[in-house]
Protein backbone atom coordinates (compact mmCIF):
# COMPACT_ATOMS: atom_id res chain seq x y z
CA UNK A 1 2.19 -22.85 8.54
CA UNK A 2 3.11 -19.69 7.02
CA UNK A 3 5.40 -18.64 3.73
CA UNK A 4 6.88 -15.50 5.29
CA UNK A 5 8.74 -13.32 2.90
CA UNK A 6 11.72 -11.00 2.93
CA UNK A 7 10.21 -7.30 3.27
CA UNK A 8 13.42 -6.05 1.72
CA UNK A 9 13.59 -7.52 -1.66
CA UNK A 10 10.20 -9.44 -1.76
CA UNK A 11 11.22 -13.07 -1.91
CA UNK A 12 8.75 -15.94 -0.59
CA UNK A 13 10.35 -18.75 1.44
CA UNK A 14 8.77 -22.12 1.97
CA UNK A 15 5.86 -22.88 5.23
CA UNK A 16 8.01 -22.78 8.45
CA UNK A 17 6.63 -21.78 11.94
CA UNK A 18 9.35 -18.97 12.21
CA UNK A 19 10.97 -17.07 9.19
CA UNK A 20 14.07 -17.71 7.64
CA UNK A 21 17.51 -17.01 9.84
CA UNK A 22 18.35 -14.60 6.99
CA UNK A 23 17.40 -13.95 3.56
CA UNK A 24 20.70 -15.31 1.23
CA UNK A 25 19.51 -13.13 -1.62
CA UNK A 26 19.86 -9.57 0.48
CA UNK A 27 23.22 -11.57 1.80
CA UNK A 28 24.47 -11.44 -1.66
CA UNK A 29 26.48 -8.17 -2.32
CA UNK A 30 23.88 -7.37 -5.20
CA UNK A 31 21.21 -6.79 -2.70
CA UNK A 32 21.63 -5.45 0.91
CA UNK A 33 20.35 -5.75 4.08
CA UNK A 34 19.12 -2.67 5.67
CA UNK A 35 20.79 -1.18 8.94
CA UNK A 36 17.41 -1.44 10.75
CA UNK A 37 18.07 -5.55 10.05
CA UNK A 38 16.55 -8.33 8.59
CA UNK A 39 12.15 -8.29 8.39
CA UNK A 40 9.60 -10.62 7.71
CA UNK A 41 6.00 -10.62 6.51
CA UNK A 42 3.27 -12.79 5.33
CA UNK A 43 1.26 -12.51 2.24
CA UNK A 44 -1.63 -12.49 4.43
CA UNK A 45 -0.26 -9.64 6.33
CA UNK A 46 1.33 -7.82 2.76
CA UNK A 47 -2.54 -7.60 1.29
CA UNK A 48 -4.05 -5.83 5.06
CA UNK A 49 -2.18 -2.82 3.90
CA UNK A 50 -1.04 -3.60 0.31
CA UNK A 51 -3.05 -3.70 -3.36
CA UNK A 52 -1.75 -3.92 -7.30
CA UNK A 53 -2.04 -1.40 -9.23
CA UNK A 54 -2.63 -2.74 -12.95
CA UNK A 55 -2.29 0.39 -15.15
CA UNK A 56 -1.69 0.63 -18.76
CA UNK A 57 2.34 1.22 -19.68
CA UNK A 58 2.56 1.96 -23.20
CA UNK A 59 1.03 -1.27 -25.38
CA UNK A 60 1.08 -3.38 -22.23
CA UNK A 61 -0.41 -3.41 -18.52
CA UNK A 62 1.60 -3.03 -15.98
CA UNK A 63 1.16 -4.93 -12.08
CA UNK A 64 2.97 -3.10 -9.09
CA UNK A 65 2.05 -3.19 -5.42
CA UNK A 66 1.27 0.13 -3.39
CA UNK A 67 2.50 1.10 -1.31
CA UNK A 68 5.68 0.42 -2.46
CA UNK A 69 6.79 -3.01 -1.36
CA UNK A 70 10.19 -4.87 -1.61
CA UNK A 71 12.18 -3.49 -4.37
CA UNK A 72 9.09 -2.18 -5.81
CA UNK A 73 9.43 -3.08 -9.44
CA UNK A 74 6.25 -3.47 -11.72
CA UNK A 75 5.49 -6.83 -13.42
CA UNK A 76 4.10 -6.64 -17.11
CA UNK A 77 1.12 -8.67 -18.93
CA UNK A 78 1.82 -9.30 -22.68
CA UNK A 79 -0.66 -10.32 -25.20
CA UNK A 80 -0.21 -13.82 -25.79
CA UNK A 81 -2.95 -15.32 -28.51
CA UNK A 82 -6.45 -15.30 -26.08
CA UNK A 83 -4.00 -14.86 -23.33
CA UNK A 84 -1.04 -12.88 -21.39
CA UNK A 85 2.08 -14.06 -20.40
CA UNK A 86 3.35 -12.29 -17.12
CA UNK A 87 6.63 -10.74 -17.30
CA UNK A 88 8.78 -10.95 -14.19
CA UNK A 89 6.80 -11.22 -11.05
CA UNK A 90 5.92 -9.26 -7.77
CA UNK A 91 4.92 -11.08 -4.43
CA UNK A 92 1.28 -9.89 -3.56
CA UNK A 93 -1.66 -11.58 -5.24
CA UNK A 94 -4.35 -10.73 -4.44
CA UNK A 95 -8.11 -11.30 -5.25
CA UNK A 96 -8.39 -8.09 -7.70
CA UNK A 97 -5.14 -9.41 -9.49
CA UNK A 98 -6.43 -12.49 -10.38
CA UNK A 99 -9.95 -11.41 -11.26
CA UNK A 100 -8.42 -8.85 -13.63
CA UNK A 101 -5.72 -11.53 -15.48
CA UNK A 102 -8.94 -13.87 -15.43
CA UNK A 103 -10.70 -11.12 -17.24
CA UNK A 104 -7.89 -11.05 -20.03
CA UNK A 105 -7.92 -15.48 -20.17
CA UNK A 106 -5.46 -15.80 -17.34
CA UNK A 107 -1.95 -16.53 -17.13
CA UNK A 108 0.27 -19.04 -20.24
CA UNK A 109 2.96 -18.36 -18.75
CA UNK A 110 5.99 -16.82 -16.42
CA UNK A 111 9.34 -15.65 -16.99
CA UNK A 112 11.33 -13.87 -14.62
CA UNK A 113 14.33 -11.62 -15.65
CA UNK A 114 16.42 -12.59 -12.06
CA UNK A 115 16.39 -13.58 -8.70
CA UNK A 116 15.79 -10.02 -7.47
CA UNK A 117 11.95 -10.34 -8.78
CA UNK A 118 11.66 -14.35 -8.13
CA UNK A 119 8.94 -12.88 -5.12
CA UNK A 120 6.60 -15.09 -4.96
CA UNK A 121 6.14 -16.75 -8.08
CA UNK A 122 5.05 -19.65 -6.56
CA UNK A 123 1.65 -18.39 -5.60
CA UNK A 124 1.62 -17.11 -9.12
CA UNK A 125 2.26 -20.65 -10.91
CA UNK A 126 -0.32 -22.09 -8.59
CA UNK A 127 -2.97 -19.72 -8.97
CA UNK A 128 -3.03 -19.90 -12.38
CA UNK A 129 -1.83 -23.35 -13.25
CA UNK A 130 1.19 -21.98 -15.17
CA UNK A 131 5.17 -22.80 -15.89
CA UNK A 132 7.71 -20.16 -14.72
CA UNK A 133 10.70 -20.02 -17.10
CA UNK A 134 14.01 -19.55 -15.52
CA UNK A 135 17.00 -19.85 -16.51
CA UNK A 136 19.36 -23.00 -14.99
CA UNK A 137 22.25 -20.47 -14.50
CA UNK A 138 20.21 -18.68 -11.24
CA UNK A 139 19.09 -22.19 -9.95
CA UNK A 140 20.83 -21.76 -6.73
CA UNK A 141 18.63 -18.78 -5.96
CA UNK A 142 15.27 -20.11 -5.79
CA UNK A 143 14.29 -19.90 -2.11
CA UNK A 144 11.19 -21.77 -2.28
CA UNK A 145 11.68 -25.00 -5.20
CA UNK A 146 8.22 -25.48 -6.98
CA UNK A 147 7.37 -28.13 -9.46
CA UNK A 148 5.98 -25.76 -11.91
CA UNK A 149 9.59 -24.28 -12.65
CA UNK A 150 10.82 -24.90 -15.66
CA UNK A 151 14.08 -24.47 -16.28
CA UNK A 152 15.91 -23.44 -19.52
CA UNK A 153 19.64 -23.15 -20.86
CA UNK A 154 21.66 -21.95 -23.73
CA UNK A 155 20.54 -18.45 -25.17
CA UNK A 156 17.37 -18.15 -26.16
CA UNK A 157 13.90 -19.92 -25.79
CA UNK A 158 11.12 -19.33 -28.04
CA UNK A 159 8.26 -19.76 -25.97
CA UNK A 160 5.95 -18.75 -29.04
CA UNK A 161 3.42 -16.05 -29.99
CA UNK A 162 6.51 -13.98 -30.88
CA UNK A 163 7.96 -13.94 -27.42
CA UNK A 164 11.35 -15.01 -26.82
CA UNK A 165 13.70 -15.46 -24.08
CA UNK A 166 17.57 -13.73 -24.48
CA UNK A 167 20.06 -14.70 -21.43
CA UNK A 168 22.12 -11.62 -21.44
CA UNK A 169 24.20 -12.38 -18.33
CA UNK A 170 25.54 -9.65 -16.23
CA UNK A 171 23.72 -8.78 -13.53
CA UNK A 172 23.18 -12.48 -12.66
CA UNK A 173 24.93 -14.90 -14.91
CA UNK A 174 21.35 -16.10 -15.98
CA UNK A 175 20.08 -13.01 -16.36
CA UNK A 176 17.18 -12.32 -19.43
CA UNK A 177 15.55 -10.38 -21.22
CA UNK A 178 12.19 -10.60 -22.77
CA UNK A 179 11.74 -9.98 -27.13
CA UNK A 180 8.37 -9.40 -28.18
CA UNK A 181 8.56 -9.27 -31.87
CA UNK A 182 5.13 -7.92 -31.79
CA UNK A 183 5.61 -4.84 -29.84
CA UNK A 184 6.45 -1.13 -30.84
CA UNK A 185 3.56 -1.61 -33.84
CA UNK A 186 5.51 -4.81 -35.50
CA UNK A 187 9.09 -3.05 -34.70
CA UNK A 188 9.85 -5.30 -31.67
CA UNK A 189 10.07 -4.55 -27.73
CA UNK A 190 12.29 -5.48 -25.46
CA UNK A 191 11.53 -6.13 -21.65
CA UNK A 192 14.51 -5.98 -19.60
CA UNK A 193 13.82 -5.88 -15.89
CA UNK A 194 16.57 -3.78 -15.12
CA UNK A 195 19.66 -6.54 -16.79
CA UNK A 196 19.43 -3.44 -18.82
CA UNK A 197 18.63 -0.65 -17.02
CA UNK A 198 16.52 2.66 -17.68
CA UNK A 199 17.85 5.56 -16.40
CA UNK A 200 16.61 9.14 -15.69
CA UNK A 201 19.11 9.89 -19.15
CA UNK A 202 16.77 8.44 -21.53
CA UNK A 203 19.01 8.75 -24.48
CA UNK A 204 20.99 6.15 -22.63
CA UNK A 205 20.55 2.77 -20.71
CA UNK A 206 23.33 1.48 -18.09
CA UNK A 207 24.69 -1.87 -16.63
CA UNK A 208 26.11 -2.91 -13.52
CA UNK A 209 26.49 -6.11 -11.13
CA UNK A 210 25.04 -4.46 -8.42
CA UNK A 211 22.46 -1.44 -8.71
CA UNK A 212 22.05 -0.39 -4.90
CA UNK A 213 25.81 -1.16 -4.06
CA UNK A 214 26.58 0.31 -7.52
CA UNK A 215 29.25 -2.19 -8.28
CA UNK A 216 29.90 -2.21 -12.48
CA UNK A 217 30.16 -5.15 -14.84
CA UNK A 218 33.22 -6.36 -16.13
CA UNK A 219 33.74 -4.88 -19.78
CA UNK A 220 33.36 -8.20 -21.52
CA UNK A 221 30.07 -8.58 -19.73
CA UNK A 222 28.91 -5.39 -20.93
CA UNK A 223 30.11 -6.34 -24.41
CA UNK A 224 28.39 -9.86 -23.98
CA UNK A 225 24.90 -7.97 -23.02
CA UNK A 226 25.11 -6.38 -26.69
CA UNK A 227 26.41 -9.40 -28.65
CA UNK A 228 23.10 -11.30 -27.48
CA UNK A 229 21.19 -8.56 -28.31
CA UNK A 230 21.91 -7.65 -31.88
CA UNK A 231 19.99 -9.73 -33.93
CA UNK A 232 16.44 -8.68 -32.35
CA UNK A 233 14.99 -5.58 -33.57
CA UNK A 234 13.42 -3.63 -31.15
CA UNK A 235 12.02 -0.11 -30.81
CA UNK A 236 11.18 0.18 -27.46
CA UNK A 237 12.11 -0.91 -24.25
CA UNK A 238 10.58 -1.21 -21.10
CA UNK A 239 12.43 -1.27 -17.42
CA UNK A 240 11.10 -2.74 -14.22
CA UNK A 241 9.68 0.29 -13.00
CA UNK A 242 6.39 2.30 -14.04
CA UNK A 243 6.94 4.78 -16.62
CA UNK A 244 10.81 3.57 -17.50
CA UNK A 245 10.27 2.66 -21.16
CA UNK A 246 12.19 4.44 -23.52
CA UNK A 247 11.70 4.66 -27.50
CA UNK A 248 11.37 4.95 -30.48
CA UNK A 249 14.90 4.25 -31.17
CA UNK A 250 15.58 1.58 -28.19
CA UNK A 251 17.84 -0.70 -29.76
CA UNK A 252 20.47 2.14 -31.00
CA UNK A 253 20.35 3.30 -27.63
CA UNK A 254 21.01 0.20 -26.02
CA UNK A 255 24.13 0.06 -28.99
CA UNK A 256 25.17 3.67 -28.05
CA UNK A 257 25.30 2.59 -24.30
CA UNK A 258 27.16 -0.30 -24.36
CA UNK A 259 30.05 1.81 -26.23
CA UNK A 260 29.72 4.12 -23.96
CA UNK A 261 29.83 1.76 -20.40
CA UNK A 262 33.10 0.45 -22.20
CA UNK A 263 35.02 3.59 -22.86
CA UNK A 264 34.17 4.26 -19.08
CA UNK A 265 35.31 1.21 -18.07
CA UNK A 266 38.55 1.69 -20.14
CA UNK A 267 39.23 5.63 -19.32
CA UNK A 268 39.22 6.63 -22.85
CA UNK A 269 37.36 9.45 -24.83
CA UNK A 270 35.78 11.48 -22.28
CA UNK A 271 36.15 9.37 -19.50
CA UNK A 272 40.33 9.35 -19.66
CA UNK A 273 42.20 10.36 -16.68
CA UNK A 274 43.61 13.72 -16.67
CA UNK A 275 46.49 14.82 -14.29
CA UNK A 276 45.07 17.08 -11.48
């Protein structure tokens, strides 16, 4: 039977002979269904007219599917001793894509920033014989369980070779982050699918609950997102999408923004209200 998968926001849903009534995660007022209505594909039907792209981005390769699939966010491969450790996750896999992560030693390892980009990490954990790291607070949003997740709670999970997990919250209450201590030269790198998000303003990052619906965070979750942050050093930091990375300078950015978000959210400094 088939795993047919939501062509709005990517997400694989176990073998059934028909898809899915509806897809919960587009349901959920982070996400959206579109006004043409709820679609369905296959993998096997995704690779006919889709391929990866694996491209260089910065001191790490990037994996994205063209043409533009789902939300269309990039995954990343981080050096990871005589391996790489993927960095959230997109749903086609194709032969090319595993040859090439073959090439580097294959995969040690998953970890997905939130449900948005769960896609098809199933295939992924198969194909390479890997655990996916998630964190227990997005449990209820796994659409198809698989044995090799592994889930985490509390903080932060060192999951070694300098690489550790940071649940920042807001977007999805298990929402993470990924430090690599080794990145930016020895300065530290953040990956942050979009829990913190790169804008077109690169001397600024942004948060919300929902990016297509643009609903904001609460202030304290915005002020959370920086608490959990501030003991990793970091220089750069690199969104779900190609090209969004932004340093040198990252981490007083990411400080600078959360400031910012929160005089927003409160009306003062150049955000108060003024009488019309």
């Amino acid at each position: 039977m088939p795993r047919f998968a939501c062509v709005t926001c990517g997400t694989q849903y176990p073998d059934a002979p028909a898809p899915p009534a509806a897809c919960p995660i587009c349901e959920d007022p982070r996400q959206y269904v579109p006004v043409t209505g709820q679609q369905w594909t296959t993998l096997e039907a995704l690779g006919a007219g889709h391929a990866n792209r694996i491209a260089p981005q910065g001191e790490l390769t990037g994996v994205g599917t063209e043409p533009k699939f789902g939300i269309g966010q990039r995954a990343l491969l981080v050096p990871y001793g005589e391996r790489v450790f993927l960095w959230d996750c997109v749903t086609l896999l194709d032969d090319a894509t595993v040859e090439e992560i073959e090439r580097r030693g294959g995969l040690a390892g998953i970890a997905i920033s939130h449900p948005h980009y769960y896609s098809a990490m199933g295939e992924w954990g198969d194909r390479f014989g890997c655990p996916i790291h998630l964190h227990a607070g997005d449990a209820e949003w796994i659409m198809r369980p698989h044995a090799a997740v592994a889930h985490w709670s509390g903080d932060t999970l060192d999951l070694g070779e300098g690489l550790t997990l940071i649940r920042c919250g807001g977007h999805f209450p298990g929402g993470t982050v990924l430090h690599w201590a080794g990145g930016a030269g020895g300065a530290g790198a953040l990956l942050s699918g979009d829990i913190v998000q790169v804008i077109p303003d690169r001397s600024h990052v942004s948060f919300l609950w929902s990016y297509p619906n643009q609903i904001p965070l609460h202030e304290s979750a915005v002020l959370e997102i920086g608490d959990q942050l501030a003991p990793f050093g970091f220089d750069e930091l690199y969104g779900a999408w190609w090209e969004t990375r932004i340093g040198p300078g990252a981490k007083g950015i990411v400080e600078r923004s959360v400031e910012r978000c929160v005089r927003a959210l409160r009306g003062e400094g150049e955000f108060a209200r003024t009488k019309a």
